[in-house]
N, C-alpha and C. Protein backbone atom coordinates (compact mmCIF):
# COMPACT_ATOMS: atom_id res chain seq x y z
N UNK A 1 -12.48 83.16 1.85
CA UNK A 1 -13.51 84.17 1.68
C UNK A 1 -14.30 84.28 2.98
N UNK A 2 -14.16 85.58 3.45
CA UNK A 2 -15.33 85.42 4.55
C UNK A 2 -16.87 86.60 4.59
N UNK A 3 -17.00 85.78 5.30
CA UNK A 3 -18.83 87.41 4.50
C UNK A 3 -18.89 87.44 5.40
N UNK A 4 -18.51 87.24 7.11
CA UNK A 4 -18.77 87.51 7.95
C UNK A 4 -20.05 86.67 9.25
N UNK A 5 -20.15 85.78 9.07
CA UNK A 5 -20.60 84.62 9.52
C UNK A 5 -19.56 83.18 9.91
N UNK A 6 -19.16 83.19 11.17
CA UNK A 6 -18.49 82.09 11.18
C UNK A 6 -18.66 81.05 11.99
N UNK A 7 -18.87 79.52 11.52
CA UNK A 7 -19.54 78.59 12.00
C UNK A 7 -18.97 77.98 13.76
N UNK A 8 -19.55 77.79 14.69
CA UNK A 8 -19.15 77.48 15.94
C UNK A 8 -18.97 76.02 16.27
N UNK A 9 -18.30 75.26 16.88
CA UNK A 9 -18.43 73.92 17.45
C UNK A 9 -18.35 72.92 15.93
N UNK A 10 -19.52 72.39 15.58
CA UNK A 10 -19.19 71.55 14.55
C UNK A 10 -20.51 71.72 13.20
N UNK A 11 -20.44 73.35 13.29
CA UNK A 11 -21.65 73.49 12.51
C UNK A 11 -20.83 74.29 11.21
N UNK A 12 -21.32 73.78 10.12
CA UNK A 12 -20.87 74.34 8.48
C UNK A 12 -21.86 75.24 8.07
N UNK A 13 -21.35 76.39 7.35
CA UNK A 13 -21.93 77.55 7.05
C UNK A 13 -22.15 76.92 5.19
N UNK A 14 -22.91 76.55 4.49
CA UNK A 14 -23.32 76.24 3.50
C UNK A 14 -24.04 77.50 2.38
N UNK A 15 -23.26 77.89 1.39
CA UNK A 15 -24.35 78.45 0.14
C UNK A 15 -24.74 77.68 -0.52
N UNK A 16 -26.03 77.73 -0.65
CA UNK A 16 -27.20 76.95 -1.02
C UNK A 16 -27.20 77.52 -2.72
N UNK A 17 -27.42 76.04 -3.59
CA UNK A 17 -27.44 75.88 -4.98
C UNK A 17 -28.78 76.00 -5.57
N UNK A 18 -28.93 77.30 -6.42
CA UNK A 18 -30.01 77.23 -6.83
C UNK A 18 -30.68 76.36 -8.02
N UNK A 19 -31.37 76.10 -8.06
CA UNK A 19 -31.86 75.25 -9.00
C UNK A 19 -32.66 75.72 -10.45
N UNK A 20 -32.30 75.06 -10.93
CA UNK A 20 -32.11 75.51 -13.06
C UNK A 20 -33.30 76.10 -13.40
N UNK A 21 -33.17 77.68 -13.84
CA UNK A 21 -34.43 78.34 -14.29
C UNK A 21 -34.54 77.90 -16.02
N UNK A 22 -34.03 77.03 -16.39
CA UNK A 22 -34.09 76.11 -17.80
C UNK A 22 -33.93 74.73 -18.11
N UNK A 23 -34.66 74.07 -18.39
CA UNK A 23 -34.51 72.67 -18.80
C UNK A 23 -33.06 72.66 -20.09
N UNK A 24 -32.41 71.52 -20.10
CA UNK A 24 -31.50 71.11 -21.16
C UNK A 24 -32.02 71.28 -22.54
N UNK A 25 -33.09 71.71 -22.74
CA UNK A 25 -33.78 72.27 -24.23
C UNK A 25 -33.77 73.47 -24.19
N UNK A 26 -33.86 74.18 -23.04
CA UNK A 26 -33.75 75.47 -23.05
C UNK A 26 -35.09 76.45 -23.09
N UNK A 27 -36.04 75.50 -22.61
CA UNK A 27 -37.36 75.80 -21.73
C UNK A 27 -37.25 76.39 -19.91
N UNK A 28 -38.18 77.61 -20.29
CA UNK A 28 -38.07 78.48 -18.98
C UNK A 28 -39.13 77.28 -18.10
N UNK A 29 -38.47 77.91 -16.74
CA UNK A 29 -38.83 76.71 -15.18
C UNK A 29 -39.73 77.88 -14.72
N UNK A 30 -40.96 77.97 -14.69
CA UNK A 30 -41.59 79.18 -13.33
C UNK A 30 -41.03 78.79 -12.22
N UNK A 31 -40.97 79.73 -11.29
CA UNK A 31 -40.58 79.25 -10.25
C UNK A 31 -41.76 78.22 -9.42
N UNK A 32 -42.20 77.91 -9.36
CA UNK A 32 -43.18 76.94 -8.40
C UNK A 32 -42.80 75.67 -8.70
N UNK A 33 -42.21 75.31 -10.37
CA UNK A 33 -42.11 74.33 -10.63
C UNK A 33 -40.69 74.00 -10.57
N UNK A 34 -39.74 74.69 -10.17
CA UNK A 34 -38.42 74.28 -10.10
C UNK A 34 -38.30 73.96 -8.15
N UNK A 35 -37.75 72.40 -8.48
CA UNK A 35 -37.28 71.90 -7.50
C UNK A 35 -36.41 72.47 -6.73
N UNK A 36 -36.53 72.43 -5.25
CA UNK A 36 -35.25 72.95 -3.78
C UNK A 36 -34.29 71.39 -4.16
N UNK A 37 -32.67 71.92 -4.46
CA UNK A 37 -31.56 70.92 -4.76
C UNK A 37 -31.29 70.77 -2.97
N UNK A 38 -30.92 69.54 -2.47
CA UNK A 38 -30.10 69.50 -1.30
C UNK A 38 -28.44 69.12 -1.46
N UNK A 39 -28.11 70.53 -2.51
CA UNK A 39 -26.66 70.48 -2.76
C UNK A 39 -26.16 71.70 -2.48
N UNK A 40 -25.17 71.88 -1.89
CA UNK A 40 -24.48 73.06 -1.78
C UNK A 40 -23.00 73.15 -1.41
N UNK A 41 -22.80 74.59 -1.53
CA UNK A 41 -21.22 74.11 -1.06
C UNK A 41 -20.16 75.13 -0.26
N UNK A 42 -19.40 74.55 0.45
CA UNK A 42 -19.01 75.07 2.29
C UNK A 42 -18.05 76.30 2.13
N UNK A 43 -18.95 77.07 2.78
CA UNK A 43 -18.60 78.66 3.16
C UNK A 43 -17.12 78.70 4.09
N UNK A 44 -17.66 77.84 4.90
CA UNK A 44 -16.79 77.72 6.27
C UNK A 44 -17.12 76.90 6.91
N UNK A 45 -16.52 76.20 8.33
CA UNK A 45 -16.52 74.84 9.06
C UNK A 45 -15.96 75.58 9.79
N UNK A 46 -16.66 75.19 11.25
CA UNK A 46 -16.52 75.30 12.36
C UNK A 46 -15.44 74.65 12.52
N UNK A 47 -14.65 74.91 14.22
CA UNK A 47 -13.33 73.95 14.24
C UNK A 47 -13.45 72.46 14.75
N UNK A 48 -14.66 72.13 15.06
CA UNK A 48 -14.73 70.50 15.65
C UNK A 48 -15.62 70.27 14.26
N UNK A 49 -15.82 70.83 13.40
CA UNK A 49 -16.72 69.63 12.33
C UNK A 49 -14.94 69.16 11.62
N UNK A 50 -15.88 68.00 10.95
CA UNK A 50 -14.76 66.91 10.34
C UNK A 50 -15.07 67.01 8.85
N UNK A 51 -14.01 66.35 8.25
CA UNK A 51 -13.89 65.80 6.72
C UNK A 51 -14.44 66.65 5.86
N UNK A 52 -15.24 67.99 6.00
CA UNK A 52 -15.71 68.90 4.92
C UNK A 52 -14.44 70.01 5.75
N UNK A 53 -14.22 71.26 4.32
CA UNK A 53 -13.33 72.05 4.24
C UNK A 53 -13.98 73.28 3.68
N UNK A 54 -14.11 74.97 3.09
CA UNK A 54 -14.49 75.52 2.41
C UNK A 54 -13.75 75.24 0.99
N UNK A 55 -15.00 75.23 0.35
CA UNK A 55 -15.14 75.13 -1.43
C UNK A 55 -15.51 73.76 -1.64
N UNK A 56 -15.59 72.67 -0.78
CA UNK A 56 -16.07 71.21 -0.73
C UNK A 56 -17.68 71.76 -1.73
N UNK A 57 -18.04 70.67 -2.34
CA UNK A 57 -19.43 70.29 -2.71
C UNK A 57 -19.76 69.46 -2.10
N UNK A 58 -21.12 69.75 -1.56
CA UNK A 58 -21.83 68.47 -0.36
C UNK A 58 -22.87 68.21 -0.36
N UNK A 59 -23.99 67.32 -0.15
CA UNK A 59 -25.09 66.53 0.00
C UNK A 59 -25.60 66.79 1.51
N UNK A 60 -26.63 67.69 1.69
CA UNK A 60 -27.07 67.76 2.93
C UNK A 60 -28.30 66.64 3.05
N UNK A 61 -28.96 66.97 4.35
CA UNK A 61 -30.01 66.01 4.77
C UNK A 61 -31.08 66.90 4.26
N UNK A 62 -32.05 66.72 3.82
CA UNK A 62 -33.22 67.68 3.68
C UNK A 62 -34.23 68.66 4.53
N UNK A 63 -33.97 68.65 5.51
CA UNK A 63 -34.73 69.51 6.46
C UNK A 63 -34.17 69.67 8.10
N UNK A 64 -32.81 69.88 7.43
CA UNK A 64 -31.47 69.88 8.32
C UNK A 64 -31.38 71.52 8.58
N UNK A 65 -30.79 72.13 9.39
CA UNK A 65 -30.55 73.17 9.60
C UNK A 65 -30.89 74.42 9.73
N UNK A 66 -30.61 75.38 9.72
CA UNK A 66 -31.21 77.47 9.82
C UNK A 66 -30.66 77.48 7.99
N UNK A 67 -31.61 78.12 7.52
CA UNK A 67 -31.28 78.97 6.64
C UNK A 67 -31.81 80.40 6.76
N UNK A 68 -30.80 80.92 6.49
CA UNK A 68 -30.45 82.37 6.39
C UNK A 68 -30.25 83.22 5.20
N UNK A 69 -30.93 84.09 4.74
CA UNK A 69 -29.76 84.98 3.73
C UNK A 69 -29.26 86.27 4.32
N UNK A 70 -28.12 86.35 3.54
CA UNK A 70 -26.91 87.47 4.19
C UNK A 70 -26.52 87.68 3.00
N UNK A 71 -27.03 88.82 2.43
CA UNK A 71 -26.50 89.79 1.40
C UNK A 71 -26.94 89.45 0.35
N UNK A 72 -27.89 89.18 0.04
CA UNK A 72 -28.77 88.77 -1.43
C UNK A 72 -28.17 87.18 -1.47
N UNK A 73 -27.46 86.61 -0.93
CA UNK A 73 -27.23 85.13 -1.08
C UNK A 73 -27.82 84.61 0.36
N UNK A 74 -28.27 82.81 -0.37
CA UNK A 74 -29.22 82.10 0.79
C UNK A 74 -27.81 81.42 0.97
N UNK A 75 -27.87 80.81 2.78
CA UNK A 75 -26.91 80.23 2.93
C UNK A 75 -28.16 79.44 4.14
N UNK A 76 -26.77 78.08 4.65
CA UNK A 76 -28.02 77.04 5.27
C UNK A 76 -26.52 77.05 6.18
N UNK A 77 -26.77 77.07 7.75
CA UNK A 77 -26.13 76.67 8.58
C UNK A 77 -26.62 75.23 9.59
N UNK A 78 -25.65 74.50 9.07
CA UNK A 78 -26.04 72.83 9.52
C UNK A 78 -25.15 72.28 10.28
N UNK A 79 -25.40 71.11 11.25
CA UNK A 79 -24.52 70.24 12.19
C UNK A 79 -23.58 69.31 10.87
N UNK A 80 -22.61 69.23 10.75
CA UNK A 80 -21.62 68.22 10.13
C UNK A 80 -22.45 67.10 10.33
N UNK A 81 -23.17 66.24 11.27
CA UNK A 81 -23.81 64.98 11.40
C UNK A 81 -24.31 64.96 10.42
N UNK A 82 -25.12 66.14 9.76
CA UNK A 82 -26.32 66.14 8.65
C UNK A 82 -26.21 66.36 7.10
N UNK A 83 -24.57 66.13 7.26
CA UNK A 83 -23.84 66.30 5.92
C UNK A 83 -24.11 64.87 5.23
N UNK A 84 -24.45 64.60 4.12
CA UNK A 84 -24.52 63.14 3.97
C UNK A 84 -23.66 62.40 2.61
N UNK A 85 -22.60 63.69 2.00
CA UNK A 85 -22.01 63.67 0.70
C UNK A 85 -21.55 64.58 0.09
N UNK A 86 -20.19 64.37 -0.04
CA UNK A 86 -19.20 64.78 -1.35
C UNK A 86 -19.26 64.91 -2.48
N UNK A 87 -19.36 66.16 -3.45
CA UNK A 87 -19.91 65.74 -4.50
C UNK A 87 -18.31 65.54 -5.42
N UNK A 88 -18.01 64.90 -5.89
CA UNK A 88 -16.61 64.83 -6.90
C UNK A 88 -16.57 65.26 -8.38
């Protein structure tokens, strides 16, 4: 898939996971009170980043990278260093 953004050197193009406008009871979240997740998952990889691929689920660092949105979706462009997890 490409939207037209493609990552350089060893930086991953990330869409960013939004976080649950409902609790598991099925209580509405205002937004102020719903938590920023540092989960998301890979758009694209530059050609020197390592071990992440697109469609990977990953664990970023928290105050790692550019975020951007491009086309009504937020995306976070980050160094591979600042990747910190796989989600399985």
């Amino acid at each position: 898939m490409s939207i037209g953004i493609e990552p350089l050197g060893e930086m991953v193009l990330i869409e960013l996971e939004q976080a649950a406008e409902k609790t598991a009871s099925g209580l509405m979240l205002p937004e102020a009170a719903r938590e920023k997740m540092n989960v998301g998952t890979v758009v694209a990889a530059g050609p020197e980043s390592e071990n992440v691929k697109a469609g990977d689920k990953i664990v970023y660092k928290k105050y790692a990278g550019t975020e951007l949105s491009w086309g009504d979706v937020d995306y976070l462009l980050i160094k591979s260093e600042d990747l910190q997890a796989k989600v399985k």
